[in-house]
PDB file of N, CA and C in Angstrom:
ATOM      1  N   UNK A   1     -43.732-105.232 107.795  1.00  0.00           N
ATOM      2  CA  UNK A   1     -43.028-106.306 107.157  1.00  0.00           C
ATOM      3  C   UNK A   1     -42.958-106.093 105.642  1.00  0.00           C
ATOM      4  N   UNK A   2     -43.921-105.769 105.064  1.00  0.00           N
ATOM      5  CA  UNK A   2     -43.949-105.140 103.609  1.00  0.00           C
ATOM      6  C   UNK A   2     -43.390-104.218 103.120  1.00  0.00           C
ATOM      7  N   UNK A   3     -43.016-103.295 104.046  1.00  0.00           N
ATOM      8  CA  UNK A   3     -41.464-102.417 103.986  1.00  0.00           C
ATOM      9  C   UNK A   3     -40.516-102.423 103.613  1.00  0.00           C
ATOM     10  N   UNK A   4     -40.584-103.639 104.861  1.00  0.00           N
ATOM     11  CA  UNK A   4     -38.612-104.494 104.489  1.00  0.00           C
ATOM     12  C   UNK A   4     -38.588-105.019 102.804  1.00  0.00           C
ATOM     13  N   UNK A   5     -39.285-105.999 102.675  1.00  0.00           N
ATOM     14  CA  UNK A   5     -39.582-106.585 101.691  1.00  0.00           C
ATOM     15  C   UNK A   5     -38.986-105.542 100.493  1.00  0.00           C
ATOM     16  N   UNK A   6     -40.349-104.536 100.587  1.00  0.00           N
ATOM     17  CA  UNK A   6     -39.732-103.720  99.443  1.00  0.00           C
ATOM     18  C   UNK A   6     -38.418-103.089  99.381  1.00  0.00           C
ATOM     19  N   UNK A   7     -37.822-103.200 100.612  1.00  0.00           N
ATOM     20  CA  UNK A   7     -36.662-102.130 101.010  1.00  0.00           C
ATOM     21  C   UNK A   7     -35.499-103.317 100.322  1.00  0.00           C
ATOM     22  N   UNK A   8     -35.780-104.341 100.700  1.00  0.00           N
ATOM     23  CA  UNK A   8     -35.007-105.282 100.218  1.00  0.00           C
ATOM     24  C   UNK A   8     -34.916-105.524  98.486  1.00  0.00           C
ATOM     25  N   UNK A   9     -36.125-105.364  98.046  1.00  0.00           N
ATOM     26  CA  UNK A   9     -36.419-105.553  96.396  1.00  0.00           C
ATOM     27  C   UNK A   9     -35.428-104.423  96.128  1.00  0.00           C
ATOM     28  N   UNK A  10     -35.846-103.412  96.530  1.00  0.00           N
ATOM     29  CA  UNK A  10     -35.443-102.322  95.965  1.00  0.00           C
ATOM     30  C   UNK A  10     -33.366-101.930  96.022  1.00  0.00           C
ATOM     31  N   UNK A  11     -33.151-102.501  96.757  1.00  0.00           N
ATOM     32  CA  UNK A  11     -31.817-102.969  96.843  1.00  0.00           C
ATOM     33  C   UNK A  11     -31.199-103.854  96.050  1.00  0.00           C
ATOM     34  N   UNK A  12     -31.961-104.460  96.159  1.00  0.00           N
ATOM     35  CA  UNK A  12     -31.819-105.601  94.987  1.00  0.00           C
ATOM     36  C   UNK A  12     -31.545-105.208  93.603  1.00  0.00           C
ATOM     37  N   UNK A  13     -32.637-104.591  93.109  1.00  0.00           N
ATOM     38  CA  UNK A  13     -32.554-104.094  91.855  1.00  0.00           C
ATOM     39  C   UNK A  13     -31.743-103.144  91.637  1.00  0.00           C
ATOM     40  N   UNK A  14     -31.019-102.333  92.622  1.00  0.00           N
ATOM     41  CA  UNK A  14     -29.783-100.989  92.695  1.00  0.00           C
ATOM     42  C   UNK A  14     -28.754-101.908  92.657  1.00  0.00           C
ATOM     43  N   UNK A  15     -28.563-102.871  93.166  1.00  0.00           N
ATOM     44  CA  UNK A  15     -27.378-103.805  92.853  1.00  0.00           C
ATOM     45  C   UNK A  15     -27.043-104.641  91.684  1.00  0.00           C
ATOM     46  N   UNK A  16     -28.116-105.033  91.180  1.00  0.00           N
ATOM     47  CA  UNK A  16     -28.121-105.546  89.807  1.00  0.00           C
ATOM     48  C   UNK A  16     -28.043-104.688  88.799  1.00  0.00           C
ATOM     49  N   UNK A  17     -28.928-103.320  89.260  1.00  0.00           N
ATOM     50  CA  UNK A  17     -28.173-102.880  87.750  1.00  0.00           C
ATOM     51  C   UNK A  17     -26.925-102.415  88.286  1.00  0.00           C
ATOM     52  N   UNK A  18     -26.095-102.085  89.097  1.00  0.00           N
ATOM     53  CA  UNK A  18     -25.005-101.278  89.238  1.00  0.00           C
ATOM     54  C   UNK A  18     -24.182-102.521  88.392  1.00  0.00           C
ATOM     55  N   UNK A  19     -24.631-104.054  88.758  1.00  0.00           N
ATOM     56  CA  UNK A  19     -23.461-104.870  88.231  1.00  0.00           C
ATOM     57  C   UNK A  19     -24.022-105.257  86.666  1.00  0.00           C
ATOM     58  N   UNK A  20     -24.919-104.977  86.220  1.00  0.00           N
ATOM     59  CA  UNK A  20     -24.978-104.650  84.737  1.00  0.00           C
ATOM     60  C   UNK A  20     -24.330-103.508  83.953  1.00  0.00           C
ATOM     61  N   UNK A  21     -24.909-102.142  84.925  1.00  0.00           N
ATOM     62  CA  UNK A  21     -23.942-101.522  84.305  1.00  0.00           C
ATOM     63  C   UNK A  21     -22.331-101.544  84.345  1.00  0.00           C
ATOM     64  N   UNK A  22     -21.782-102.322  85.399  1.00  0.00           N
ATOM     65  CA  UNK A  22     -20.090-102.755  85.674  1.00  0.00           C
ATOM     66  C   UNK A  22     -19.405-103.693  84.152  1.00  0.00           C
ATOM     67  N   UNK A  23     -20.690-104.827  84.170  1.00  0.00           N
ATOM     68  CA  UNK A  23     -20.333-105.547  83.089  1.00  0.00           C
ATOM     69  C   UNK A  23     -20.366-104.809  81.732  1.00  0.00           C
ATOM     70  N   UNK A  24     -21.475-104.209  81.788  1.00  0.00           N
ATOM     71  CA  UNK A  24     -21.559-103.784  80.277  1.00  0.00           C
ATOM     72  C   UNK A  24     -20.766-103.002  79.921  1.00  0.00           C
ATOM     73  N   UNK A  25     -20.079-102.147  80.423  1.00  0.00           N
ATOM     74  CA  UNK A  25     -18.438-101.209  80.443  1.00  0.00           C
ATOM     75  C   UNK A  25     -17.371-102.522  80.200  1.00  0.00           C
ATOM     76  N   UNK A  26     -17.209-103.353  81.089  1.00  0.00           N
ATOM     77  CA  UNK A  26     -16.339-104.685  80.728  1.00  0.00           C
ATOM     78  C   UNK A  26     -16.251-104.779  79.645  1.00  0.00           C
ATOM     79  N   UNK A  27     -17.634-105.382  79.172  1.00  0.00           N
ATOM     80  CA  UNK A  27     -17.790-106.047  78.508  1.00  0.00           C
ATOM     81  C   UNK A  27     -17.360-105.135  76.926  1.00  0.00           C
ATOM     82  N   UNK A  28     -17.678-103.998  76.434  1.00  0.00           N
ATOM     83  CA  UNK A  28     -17.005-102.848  75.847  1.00  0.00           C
ATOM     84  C   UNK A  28     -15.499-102.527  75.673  1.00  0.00           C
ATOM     85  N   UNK A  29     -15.291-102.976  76.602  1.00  0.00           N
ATOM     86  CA  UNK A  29     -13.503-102.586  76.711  1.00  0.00           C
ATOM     87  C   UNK A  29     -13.016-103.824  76.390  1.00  0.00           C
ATOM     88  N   UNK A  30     -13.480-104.917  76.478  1.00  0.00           N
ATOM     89  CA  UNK A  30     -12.749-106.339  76.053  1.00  0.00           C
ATOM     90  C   UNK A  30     -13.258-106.633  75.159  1.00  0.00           C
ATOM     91  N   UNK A  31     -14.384-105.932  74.172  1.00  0.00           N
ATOM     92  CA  UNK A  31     -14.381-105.994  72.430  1.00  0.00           C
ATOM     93  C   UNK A  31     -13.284-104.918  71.711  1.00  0.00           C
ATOM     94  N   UNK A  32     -13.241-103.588  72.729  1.00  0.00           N
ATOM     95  CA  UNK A  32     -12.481-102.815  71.717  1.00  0.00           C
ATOM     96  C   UNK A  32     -10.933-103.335  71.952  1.00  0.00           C
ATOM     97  N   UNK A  33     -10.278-104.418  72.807  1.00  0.00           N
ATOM     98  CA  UNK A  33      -9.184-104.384  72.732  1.00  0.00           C
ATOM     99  C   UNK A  33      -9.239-105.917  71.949  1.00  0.00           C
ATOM    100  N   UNK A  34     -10.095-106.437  71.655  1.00  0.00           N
ATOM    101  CA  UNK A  34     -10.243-107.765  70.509  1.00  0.00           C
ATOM    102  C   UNK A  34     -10.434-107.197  69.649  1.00  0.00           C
ATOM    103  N   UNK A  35     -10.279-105.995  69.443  1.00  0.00           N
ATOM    104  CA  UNK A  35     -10.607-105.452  68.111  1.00  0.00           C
ATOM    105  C   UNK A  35      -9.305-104.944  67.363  1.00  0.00           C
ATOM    106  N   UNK A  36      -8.338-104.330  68.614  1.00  0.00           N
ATOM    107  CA  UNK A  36      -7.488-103.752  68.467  1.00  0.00           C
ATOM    108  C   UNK A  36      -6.795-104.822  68.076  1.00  0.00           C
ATOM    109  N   UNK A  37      -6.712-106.369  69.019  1.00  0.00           N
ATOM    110  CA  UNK A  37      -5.419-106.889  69.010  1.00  0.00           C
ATOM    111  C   UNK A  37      -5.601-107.753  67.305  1.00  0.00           C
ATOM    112  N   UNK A  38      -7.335-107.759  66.335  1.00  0.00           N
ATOM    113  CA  UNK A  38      -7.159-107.878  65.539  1.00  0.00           C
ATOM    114  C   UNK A  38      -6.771-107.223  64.523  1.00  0.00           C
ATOM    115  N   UNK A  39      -6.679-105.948  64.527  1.00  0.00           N
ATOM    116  CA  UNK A  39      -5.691-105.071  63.702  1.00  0.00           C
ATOM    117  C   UNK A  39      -4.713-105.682  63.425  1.00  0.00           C
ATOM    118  N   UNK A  40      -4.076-105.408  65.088  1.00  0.00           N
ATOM    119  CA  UNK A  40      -2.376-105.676  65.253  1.00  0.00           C
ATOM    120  C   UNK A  40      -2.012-107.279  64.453  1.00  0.00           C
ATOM    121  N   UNK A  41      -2.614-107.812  64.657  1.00  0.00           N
ATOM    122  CA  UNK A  41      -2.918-109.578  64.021  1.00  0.00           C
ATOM    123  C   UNK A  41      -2.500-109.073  62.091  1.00  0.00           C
ATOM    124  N   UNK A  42      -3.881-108.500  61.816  1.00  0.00           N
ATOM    125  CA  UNK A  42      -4.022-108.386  60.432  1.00  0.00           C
ATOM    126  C   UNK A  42      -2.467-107.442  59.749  1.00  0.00           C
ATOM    127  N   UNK A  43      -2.041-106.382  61.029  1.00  0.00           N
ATOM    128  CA  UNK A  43      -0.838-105.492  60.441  1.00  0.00           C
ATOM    129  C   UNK A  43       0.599-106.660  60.542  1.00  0.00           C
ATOM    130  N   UNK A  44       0.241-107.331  61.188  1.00  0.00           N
ATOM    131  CA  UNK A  44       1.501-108.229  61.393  1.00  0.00           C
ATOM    132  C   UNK A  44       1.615-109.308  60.307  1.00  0.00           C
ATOM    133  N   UNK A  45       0.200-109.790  59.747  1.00  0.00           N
ATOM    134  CA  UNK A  45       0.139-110.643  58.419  1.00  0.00           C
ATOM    135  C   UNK A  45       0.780-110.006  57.328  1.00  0.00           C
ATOM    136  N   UNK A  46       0.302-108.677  57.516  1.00  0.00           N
ATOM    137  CA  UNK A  46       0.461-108.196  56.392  1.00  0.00           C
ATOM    138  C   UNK A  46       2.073-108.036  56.308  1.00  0.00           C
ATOM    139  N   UNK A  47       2.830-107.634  57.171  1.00  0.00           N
ATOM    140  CA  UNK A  47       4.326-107.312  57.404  1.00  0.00           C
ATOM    141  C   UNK A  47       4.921-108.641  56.667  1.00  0.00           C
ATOM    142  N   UNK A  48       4.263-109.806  57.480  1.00  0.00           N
ATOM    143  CA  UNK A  48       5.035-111.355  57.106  1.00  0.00           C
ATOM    144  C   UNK A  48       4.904-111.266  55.614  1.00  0.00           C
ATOM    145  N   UNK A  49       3.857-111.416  54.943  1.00  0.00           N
ATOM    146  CA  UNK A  49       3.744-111.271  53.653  1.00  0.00           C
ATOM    147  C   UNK A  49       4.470-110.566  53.096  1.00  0.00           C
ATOM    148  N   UNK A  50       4.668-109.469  53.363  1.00  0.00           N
ATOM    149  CA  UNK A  50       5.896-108.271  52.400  1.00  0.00           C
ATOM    150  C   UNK A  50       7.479-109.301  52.996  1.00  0.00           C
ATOM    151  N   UNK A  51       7.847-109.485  54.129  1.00  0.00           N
ATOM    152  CA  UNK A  51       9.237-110.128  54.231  1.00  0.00           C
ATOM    153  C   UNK A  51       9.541-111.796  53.844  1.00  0.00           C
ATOM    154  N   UNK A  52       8.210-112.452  53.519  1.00  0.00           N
ATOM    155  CA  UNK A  52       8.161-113.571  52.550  1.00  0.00           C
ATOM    156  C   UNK A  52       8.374-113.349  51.195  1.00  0.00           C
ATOM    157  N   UNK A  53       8.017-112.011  51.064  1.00  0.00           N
ATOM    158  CA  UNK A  53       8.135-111.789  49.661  1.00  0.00           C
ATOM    159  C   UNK A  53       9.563-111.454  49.260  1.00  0.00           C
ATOM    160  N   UNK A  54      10.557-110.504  50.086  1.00  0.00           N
ATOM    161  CA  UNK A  54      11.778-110.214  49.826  1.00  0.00           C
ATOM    162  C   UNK A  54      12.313-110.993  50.039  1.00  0.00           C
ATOM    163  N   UNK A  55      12.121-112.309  51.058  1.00  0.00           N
ATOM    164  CA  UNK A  55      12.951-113.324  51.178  1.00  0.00           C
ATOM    165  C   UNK A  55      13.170-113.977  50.028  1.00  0.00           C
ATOM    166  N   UNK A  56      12.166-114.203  49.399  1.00  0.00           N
ATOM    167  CA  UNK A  56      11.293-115.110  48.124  1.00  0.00           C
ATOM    168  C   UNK A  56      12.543-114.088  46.957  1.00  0.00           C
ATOM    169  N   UNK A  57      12.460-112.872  46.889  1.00  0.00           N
ATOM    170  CA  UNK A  57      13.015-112.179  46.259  1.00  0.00           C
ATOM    171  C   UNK A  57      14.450-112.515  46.070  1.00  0.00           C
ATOM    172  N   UNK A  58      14.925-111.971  47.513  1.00  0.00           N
ATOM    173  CA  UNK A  58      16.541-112.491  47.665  1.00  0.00           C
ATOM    174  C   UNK A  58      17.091-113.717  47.343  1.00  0.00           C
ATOM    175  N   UNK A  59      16.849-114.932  47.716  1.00  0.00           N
ATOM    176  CA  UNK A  59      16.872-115.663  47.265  1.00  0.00           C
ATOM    177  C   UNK A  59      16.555-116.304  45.990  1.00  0.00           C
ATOM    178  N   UNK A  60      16.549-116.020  45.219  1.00  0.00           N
ATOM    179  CA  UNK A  60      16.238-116.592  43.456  1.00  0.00           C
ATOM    180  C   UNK A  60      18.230-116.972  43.357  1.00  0.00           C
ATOM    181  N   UNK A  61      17.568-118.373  42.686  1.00  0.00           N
ATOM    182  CA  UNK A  61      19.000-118.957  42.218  1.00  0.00           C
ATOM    183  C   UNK A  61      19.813-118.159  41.553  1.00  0.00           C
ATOM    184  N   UNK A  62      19.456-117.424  40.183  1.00  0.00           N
ATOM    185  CA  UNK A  62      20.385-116.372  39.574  1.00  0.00           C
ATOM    186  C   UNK A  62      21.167-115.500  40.263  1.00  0.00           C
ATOM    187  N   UNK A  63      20.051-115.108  41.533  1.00  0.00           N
ATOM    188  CA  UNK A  63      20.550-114.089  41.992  1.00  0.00           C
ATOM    189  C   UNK A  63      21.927-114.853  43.093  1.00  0.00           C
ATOM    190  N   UNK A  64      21.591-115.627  43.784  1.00  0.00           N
ATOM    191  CA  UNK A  64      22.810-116.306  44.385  1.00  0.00           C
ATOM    192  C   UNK A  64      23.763-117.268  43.583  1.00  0.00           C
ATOM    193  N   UNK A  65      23.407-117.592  42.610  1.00  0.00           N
ATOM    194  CA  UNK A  65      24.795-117.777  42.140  1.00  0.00           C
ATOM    195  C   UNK A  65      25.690-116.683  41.475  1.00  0.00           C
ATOM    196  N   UNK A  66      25.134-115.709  41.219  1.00  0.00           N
ATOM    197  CA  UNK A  66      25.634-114.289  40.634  1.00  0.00           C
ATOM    198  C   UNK A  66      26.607-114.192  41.943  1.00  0.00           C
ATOM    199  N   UNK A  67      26.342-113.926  43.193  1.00  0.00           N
ATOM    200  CA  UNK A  67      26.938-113.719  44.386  1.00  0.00           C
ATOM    201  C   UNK A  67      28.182-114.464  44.545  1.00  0.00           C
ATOM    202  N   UNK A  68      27.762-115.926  44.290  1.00  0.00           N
ATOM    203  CA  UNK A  68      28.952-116.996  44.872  1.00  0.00           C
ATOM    204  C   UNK A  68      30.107-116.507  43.262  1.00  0.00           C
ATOM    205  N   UNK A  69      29.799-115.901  42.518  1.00  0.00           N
ATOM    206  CA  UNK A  69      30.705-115.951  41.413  1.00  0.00           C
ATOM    207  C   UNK A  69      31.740-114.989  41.749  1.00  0.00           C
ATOM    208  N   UNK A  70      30.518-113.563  41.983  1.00  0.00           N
ATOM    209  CA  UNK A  70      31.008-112.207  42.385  1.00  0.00           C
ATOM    210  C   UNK A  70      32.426-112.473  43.855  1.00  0.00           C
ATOM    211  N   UNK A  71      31.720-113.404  44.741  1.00  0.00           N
ATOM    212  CA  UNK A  71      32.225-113.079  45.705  1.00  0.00           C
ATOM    213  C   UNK A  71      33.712-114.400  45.656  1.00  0.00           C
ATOM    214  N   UNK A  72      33.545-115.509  44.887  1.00  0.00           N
ATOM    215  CA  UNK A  72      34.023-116.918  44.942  1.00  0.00           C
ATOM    216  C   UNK A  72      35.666-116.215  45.469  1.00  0.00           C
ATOM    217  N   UNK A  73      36.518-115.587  45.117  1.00  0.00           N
ATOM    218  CA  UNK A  73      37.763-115.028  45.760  1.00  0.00           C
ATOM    219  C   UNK A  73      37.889-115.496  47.446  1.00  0.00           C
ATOM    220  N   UNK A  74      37.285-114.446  47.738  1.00  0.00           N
ATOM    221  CA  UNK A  74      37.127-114.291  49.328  1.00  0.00           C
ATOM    222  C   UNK A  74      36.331-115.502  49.851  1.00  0.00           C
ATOM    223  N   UNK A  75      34.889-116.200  49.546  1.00  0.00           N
ATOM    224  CA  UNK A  75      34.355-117.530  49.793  1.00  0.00           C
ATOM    225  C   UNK A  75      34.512-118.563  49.740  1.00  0.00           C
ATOM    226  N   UNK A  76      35.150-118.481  48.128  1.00  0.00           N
ATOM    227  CA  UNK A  76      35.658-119.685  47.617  1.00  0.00           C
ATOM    228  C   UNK A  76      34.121-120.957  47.451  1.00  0.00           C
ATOM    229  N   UNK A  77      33.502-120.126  47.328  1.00  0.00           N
ATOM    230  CA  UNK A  77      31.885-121.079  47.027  1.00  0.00           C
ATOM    231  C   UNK A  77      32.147-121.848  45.909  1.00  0.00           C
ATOM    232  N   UNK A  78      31.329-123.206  45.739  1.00  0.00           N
ATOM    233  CA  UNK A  78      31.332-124.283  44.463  1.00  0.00           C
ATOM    234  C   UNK A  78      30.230-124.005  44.455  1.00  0.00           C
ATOM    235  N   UNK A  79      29.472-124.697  43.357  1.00  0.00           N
ATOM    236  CA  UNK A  79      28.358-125.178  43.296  1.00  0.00           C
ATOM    237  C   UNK A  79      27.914-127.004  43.534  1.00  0.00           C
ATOM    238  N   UNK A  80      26.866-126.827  44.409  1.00  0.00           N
ATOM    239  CA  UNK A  80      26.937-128.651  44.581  1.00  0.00           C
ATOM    240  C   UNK A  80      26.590-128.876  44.028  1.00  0.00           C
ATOM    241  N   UNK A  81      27.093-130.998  44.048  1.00  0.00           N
ATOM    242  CA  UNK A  81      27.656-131.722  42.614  1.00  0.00           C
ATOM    243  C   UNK A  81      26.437-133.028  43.740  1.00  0.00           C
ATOM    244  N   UNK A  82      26.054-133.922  42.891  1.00  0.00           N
ATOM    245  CA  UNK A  82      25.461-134.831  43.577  1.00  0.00           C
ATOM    246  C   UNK A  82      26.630-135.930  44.405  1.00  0.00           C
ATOM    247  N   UNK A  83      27.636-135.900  43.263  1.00  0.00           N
ATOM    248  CA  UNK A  83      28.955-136.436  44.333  1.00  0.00           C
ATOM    249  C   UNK A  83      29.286-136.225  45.249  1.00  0.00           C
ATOM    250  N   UNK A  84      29.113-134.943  46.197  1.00  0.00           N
ATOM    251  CA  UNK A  84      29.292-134.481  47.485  1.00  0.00           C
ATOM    252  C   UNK A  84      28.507-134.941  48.726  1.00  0.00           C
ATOM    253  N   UNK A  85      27.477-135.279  48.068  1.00  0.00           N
ATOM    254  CA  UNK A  85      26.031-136.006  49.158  1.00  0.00           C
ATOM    255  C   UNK A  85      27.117-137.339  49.474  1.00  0.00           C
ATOM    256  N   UNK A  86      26.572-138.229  50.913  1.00  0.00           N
ATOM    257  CA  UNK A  86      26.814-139.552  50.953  1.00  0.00           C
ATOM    258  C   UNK A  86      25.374-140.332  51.454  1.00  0.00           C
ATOM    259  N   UNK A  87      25.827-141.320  51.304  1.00  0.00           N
ATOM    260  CA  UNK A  87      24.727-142.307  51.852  1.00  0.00           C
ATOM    261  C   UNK A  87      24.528-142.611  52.741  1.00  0.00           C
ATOM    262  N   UNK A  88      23.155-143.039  53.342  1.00  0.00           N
ATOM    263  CA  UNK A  88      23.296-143.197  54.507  1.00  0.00           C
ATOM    264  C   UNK A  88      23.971-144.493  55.515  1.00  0.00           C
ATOM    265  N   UNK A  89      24.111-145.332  54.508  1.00  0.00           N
ATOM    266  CA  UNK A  89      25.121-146.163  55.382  1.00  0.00           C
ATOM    267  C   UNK A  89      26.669-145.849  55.685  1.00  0.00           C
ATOM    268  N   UNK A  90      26.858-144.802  55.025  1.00  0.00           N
ATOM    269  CA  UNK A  90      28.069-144.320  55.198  1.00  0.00           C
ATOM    270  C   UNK A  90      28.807-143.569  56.507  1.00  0.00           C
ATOM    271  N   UNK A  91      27.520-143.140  56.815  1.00  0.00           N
ATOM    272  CA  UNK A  91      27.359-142.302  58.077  1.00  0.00           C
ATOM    273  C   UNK A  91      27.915-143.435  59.378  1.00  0.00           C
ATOM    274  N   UNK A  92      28.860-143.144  60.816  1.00  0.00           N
ATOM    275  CA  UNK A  92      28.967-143.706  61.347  1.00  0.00           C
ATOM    276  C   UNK A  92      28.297-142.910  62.778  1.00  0.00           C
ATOM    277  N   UNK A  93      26.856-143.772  63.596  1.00  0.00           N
ATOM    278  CA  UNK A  93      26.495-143.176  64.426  1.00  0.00           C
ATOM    279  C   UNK A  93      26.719-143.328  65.563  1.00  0.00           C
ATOM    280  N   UNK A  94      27.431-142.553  66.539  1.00  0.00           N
ATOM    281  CA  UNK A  94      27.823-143.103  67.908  1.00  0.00           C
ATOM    282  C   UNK A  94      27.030-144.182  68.583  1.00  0.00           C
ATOM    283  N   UNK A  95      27.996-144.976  69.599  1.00  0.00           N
ATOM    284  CA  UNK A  95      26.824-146.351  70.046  1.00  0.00           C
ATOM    285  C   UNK A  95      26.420-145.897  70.881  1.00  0.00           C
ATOM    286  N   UNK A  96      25.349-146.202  71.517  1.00  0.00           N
ATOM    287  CA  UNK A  96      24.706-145.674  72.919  1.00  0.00           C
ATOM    288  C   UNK A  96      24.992-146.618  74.111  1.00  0.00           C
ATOM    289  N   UNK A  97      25.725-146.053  75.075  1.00  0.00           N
ATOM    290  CA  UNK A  97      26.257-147.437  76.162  1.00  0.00           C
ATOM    291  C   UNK A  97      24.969-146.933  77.490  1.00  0.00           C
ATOM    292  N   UNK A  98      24.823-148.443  77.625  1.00  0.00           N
ATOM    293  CA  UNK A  98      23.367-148.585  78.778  1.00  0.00           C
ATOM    294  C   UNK A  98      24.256-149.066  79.934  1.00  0.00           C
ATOM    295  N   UNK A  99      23.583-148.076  81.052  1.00  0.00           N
ATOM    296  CA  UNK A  99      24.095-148.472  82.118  1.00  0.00           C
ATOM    297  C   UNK A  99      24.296-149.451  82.590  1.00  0.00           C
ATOM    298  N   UNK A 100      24.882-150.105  83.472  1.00  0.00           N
ATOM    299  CA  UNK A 100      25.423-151.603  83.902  1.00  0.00           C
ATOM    300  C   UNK A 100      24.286-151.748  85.291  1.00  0.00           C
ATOM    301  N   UNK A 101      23.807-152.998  85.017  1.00  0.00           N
ATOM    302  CA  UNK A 101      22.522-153.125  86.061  1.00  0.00           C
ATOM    303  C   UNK A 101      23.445-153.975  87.314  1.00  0.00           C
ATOM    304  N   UNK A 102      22.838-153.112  88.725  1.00  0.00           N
ATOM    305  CA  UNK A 102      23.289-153.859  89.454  1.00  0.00           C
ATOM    306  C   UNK A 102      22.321-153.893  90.777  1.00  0.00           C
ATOM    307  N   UNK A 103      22.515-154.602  91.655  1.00  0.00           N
ATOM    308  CA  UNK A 103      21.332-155.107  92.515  1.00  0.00           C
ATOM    309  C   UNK A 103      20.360-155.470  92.014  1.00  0.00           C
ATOM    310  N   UNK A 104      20.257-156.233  90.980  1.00  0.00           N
ATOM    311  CA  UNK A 104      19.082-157.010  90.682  1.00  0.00           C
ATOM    312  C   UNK A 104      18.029-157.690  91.135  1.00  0.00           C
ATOM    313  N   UNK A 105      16.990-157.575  91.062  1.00  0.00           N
ATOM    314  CA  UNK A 105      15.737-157.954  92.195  1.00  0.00           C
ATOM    315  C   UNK A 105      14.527-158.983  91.066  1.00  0.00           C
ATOM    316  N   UNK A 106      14.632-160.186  92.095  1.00  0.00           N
ATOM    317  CA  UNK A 106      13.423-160.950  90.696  1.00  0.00           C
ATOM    318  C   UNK A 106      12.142-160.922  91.752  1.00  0.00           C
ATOM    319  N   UNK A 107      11.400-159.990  90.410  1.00  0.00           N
ATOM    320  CA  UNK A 107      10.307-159.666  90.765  1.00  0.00           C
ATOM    321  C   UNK A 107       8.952-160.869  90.035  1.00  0.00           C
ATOM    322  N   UNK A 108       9.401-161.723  89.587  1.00  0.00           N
ATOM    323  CA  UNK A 108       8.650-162.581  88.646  1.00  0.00           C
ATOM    324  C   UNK A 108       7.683-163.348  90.129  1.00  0.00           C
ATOM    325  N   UNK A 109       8.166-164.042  91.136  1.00  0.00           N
ATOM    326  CA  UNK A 109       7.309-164.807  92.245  1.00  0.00           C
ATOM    327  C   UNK A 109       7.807-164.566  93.085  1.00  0.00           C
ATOM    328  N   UNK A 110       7.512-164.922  94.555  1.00  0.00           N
ATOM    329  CA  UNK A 110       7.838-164.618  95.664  1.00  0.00           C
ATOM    330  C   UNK A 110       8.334-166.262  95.777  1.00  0.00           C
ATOM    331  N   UNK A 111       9.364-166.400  96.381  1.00  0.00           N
ATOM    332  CA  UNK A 111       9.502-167.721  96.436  1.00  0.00           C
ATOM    333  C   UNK A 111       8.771-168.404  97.269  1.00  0.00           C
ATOM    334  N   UNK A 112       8.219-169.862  97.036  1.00  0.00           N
ATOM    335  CA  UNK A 112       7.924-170.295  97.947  1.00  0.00           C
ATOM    336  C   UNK A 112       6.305-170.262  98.336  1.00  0.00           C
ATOM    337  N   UNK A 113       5.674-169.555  97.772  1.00  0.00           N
ATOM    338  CA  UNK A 113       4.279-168.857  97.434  1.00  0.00           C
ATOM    339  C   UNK A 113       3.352-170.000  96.202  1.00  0.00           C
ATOM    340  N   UNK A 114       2.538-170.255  96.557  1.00  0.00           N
ATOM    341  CA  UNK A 114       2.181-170.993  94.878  1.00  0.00           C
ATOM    342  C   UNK A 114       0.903-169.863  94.358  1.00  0.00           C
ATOM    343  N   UNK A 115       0.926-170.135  92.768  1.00  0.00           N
ATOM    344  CA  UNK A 115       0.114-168.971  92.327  1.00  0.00           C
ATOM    345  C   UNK A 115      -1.490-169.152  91.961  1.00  0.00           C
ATOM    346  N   UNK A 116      -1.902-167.890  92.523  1.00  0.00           N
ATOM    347  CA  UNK A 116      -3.776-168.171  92.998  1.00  0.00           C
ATOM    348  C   UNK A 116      -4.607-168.831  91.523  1.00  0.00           C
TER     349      UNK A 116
END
């Protein structure tokens, strides 16, 4: 009976480490690809930052109104005037039409019932 026992321990412990050593490989490969995908994270910040910056660039007022001047022929660009804005009561907003109720049901008492 002390055989088994051990035959059993000893199984035991070939199985546990086999699944320690399973995890601990896991567990290795799902730091180096959290590692990787923080690269890719940090290379992608870094990208946004450089195309915030040319955006930031391109856009400067001088530089677009230089454009609308250069180009005003073919665009025909103005520059806006606060006169062009309107107000908001000016605005007319479509009405919203609610469906037409029909079969109506009064749910307020049951007739005829008095209340507890």
């Amino acid at each position: 009976m002390r055989s088994v026992a051990y035959v059993l321990a000893a199984m035991a412990v070939f199985g546990l480490a086999f699944w320690a050593y399973r995890e601990n490989y896991a567990t290795q490969r799902v730091l180096s690809d959290t590692q990787r995908l923080q690269r890719e994270i940090g290379e992608a910040q870094v990208r946004l930052s450089v195309l915030r910056a040319e955006w930031a660039y391109l856009n400067r007022p001088d530089r677009l109104a230089e454009l609308a001047e250069i180009n005003f022929d073919r665009l025909g660009l103005l520059p806006l005037r606060p006169d062009q804005f309107g107000r908001i009561d000016e605005v007319s907003f479509p009405t919203v039409s609610l469906l037409p109720i029909t079969d109506a049901v009064d749910v307020s008492s049951m007739a005829g019932e008095e209340p507890l």
